[in-house]
Protein backbone atom coordinates (compact mmCIF):
# COMPACT_ATOMS: atom_id res chain seq x y z
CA UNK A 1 -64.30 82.76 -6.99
CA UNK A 2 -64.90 83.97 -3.41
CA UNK A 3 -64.88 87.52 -2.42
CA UNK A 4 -61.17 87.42 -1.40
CA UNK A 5 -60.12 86.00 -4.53
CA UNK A 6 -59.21 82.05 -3.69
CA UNK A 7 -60.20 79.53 -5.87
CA UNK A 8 -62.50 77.51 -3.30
CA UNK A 9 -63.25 74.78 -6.14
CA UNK A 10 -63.12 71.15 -4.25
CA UNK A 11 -60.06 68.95 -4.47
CA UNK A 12 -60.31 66.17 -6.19
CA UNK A 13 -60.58 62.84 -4.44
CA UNK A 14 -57.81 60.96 -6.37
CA UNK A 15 -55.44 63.84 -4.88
CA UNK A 16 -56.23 63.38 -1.04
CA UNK A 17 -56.74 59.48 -1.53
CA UNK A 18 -53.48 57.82 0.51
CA UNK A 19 -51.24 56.03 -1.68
CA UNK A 20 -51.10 51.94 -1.48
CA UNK A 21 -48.30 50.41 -1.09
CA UNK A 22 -46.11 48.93 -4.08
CA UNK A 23 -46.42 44.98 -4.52
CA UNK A 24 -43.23 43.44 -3.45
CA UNK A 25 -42.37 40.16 -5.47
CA UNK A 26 -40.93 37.63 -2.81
CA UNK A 27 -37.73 36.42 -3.35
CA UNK A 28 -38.16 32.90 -1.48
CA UNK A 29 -39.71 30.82 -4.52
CA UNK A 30 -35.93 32.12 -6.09
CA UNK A 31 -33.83 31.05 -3.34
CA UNK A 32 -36.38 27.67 -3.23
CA UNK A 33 -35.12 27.05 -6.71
CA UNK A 34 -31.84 27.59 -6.59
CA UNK A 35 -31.61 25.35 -3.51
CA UNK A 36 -33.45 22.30 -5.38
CA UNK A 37 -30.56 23.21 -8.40
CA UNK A 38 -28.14 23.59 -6.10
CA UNK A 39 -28.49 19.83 -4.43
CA UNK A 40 -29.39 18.16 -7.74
CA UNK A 41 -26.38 19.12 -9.18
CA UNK A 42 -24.70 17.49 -5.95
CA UNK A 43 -26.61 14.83 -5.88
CA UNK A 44 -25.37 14.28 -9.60
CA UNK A 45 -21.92 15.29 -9.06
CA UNK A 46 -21.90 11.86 -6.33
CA UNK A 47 -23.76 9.65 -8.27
CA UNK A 48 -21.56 10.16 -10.95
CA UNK A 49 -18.44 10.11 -9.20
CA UNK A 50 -19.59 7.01 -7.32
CA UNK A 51 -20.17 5.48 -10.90
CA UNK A 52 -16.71 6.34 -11.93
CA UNK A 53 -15.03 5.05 -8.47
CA UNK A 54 -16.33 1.97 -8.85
CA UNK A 55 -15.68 1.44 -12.70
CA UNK A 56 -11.90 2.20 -11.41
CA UNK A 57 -11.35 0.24 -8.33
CA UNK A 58 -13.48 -2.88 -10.05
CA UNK A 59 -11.15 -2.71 -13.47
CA UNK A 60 -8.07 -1.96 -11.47
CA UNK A 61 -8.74 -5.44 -9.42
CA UNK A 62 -9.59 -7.21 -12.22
CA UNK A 63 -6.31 -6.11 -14.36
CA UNK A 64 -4.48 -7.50 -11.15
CA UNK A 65 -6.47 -10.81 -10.87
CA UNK A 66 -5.80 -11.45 -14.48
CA UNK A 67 -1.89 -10.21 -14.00
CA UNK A 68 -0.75 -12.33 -10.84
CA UNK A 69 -3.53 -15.43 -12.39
CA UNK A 70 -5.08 -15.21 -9.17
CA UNK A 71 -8.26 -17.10 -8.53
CA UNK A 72 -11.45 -15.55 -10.22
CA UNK A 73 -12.86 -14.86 -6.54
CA UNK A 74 -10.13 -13.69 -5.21
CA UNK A 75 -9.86 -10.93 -2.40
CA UNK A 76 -7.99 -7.96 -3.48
CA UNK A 77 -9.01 -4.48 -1.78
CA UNK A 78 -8.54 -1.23 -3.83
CA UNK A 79 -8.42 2.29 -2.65
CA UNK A 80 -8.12 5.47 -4.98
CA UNK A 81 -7.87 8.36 -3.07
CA UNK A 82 -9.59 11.52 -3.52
CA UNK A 83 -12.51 12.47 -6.15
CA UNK A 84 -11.93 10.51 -8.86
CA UNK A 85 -13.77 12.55 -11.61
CA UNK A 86 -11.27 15.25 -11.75
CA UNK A 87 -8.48 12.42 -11.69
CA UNK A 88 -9.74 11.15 -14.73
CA UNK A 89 -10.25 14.36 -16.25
CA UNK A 90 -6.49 15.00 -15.68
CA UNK A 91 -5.66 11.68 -16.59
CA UNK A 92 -3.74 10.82 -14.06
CA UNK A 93 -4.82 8.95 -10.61
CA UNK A 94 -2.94 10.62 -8.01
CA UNK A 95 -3.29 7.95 -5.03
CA UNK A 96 -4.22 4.17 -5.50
CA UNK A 97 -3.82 1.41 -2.81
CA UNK A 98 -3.90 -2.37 -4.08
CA UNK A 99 -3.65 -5.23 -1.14
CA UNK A 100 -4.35 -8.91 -1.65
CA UNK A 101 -3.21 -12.10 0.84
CA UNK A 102 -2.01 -15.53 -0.14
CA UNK A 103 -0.83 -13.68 -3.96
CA UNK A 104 1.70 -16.38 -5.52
CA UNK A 105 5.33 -15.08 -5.54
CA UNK A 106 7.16 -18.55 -7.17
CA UNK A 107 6.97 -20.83 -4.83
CA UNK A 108 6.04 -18.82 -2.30
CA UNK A 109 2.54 -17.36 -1.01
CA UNK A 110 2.54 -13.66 0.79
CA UNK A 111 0.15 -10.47 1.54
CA UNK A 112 0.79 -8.39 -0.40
CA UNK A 113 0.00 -4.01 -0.37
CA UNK A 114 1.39 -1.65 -3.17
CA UNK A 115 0.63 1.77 -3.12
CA UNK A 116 1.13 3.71 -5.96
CA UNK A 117 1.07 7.51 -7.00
CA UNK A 118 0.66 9.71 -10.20
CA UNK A 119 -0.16 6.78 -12.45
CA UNK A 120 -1.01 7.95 -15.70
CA UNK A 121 -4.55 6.21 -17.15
CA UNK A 122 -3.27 7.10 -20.66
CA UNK A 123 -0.04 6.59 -22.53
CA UNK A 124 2.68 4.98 -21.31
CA UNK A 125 4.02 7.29 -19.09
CA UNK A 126 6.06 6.04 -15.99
CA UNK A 127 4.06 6.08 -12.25
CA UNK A 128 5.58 9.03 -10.15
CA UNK A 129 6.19 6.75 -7.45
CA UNK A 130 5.45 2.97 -6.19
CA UNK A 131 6.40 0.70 -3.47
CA UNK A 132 5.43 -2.65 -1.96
CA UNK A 133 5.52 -4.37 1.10
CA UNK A 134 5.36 -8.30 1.26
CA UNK A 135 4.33 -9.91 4.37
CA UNK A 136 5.45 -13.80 4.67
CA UNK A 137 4.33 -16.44 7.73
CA UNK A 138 6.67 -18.86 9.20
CA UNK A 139 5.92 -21.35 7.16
CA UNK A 140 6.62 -19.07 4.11
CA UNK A 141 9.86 -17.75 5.82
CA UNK A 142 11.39 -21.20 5.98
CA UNK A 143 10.62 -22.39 2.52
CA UNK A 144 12.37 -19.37 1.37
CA UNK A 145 15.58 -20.25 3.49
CA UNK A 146 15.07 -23.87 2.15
CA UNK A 147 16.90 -22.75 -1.27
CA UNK A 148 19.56 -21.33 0.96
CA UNK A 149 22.65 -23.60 0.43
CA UNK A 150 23.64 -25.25 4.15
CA UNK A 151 20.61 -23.17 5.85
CA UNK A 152 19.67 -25.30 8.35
CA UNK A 153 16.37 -24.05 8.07
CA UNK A 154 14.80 -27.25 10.21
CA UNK A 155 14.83 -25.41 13.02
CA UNK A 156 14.03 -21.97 12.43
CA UNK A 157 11.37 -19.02 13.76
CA UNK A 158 9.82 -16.01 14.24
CA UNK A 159 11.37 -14.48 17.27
CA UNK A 160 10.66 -10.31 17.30
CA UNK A 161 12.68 -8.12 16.35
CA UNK A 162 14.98 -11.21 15.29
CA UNK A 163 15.02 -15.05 13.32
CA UNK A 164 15.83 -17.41 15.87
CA UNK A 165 17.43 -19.97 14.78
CA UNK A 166 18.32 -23.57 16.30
CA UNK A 167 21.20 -26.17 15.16
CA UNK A 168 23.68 -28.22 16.42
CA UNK A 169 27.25 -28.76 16.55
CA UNK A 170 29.75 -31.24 17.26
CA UNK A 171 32.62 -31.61 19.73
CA UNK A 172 33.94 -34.61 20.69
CA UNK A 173 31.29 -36.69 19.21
CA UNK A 174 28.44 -35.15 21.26
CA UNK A 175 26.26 -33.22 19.24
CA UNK A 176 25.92 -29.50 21.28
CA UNK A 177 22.78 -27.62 20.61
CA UNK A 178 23.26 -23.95 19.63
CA UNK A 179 20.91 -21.03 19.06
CA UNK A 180 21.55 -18.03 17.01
CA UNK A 181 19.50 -14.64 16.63
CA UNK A 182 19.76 -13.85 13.35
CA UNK A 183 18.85 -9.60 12.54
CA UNK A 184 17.65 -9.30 9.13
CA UNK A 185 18.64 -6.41 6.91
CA UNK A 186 18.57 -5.57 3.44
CA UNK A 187 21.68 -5.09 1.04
CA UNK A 188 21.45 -4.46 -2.59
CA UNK A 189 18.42 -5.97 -2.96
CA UNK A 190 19.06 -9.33 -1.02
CA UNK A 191 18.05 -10.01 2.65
CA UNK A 192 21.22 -10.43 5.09
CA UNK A 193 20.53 -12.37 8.17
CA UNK A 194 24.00 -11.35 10.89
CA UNK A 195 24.09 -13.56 14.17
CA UNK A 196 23.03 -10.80 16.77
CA UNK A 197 23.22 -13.46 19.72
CA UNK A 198 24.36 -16.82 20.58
CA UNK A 199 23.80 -19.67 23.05
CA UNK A 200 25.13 -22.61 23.92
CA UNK A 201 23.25 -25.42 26.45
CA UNK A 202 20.81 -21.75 27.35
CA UNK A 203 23.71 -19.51 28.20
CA UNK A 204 24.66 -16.93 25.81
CA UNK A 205 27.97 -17.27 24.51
CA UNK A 206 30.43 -14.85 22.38
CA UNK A 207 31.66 -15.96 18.76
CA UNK A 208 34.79 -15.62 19.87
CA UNK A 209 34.04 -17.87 23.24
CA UNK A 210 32.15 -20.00 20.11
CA UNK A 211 34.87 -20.50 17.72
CA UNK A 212 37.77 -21.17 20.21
CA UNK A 213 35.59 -24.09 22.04
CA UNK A 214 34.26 -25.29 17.76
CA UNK A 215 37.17 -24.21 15.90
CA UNK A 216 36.07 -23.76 12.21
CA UNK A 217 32.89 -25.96 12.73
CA UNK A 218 31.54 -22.89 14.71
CA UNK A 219 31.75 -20.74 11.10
CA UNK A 220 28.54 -22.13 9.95
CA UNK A 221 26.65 -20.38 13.00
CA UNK A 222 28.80 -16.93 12.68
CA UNK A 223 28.36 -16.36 9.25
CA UNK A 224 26.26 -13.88 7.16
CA UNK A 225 23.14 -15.29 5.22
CA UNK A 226 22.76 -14.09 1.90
CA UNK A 227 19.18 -14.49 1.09
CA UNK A 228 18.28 -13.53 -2.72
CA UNK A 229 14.44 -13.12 -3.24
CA UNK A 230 14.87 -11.75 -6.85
CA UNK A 231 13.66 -14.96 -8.58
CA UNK A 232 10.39 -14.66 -6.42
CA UNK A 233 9.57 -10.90 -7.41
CA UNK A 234 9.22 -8.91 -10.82
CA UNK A 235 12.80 -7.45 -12.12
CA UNK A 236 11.53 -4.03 -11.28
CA UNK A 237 11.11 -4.62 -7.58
CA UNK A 238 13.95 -3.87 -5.58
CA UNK A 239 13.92 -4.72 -1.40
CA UNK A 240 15.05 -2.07 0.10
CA UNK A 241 14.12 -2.76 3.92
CA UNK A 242 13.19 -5.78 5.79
CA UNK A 243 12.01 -6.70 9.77
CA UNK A 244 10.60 -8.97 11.42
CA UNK A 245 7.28 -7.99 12.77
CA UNK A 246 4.87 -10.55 15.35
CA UNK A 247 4.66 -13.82 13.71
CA UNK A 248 5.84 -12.31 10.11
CA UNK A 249 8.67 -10.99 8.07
CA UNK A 250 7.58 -7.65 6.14
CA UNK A 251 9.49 -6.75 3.59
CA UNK A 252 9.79 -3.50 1.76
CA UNK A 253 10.44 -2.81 -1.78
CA UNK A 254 10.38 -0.14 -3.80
CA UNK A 255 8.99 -0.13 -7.49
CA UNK A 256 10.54 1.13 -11.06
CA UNK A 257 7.47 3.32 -12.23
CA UNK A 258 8.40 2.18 -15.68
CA UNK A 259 7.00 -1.49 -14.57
CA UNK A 260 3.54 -0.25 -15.71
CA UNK A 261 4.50 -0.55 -19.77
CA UNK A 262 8.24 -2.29 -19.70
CA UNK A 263 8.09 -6.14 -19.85
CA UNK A 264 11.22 -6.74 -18.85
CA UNK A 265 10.34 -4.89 -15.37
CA UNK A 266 7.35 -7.19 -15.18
CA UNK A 267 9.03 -10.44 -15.70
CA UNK A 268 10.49 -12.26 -12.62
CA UNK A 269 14.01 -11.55 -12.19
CA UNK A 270 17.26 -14.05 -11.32
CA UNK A 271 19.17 -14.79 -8.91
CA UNK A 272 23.19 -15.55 -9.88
């Protein structure tokens, strides 16, 4: 002890020595990993739901091939909408879009599209909602007016927004061409075609001008034309709008949901 009384012993070195710094543990091999989780579990999520897309679309076109007995190769394009893992989950797909061309209806060929929503996979619970739409050539057009009784169908076409149609009638003993614009509509299920316009020799006429120069021979130009398509379409089809569109008649129909498990919705209905 020194002669003032402080304790002059030396301080240890351990005391004075400057502190290291603590080891930080980086975080990036953490945030690596969880990336590399993060994108395999993406990566799965697609593969699997490409998986289950396809197994869909490829057993929904083949349940339709086998349905309409369409060839085995035959074209049909199939859209489900949305991710259709949680669909199936649910059981229920919420969206699905079925289109084919040339599909038989009778004796008729047509494109056909039906889209389709809240069809249950399981059970035989009824779709939420359906509809169709048909799409028929010339060709098609006048072998469906064929089985219309006194259609003269030989000289009928496609004439936007109308069916033009060309026949002839006589007066005097000369046989007068006539044309006729027929407007297609729908009514309870059966196509209507009403005479819109009329000509006589190129020079549009009235039906009243018509019928006073024919008499009652001019009737079979001024009529209605009921057209009945029911014995061409499943019972649970109903037409609800036709038009004439380009070089085809499209016509709308809307579906009983019930047609998915009822077989007397599937089978072809009649006309009276």
């Amino acid at each position: 002890m020194s002669a003032g009384g402080t304790d002059q012993s030396p301080v240890p070195e351990w005391a004075t020595a400057p502190h290291e710094p603590r080891r930080r543990h980086s975080a990036w091999p953490w945030i690596i990993s969880a990336i590399i989780v993060a994108v395999l579990a993406v990566a799965a999520w697609f593969i699997a739901e490409w998986v289950a897309r396809g197994i869909v679309e490829r057993t929904i076109r083949d349940q339709v091939v086998t349905s309409l007995a369409l060839p085995p190769g035959q074209d049909v394009a199939v859209t489900v909408e949305g991710a259709v893992l949680p669909q199936l989950l649910v059981g229920t797909l919420d969206d699905v879009t079925v289109a084919a061309d040339d599909v038989p209806l009778g004796e008729l060929e047509g494109d056909v599209t039906v889209h389709a929503q809240g069809i249950a996979i399981r059970g035989d619970a009824a779709a939420d909602a359906a509809t169709a739409t048909v799409r028929l050539d010339s060709a098609q057009l006048n072998t469906l007016l064929a089985g219309v009784e006194g259609f003269p169908v030989e000289g009928v076409t496609l004439d936007e927004p109308d069916i033009a149609m060309t026949t002839e009638l006589s007066l005097f003993g000369l046989a007068i061409p006539v044309g006729v614009s027929l407007t297609p509509s729908a009514s309870e299920g059966d196509i209507v075609l009403t005479p819109s316009r009329l000509e006589v020799a190129g020079a549009d006429i009235s039906a009243d001008a018509l019928r006073s120069r024919f008499g009652a021979v001019a009737d079979v130009v001024l009529r209605d034309w009921t057209v009945c398509i029911a014995q061409y379409i499943p019972a649970g089809l109903t037409l609800t709008g036709v038009a004439v569109e380009g070089d085809e008649i499209v016509a709308d129909l809307d579906i009983d949901g019930g047609i998915l498990s009822d077989p007397a919705l599937q089978a072809d209905g009649t006309c009276a």
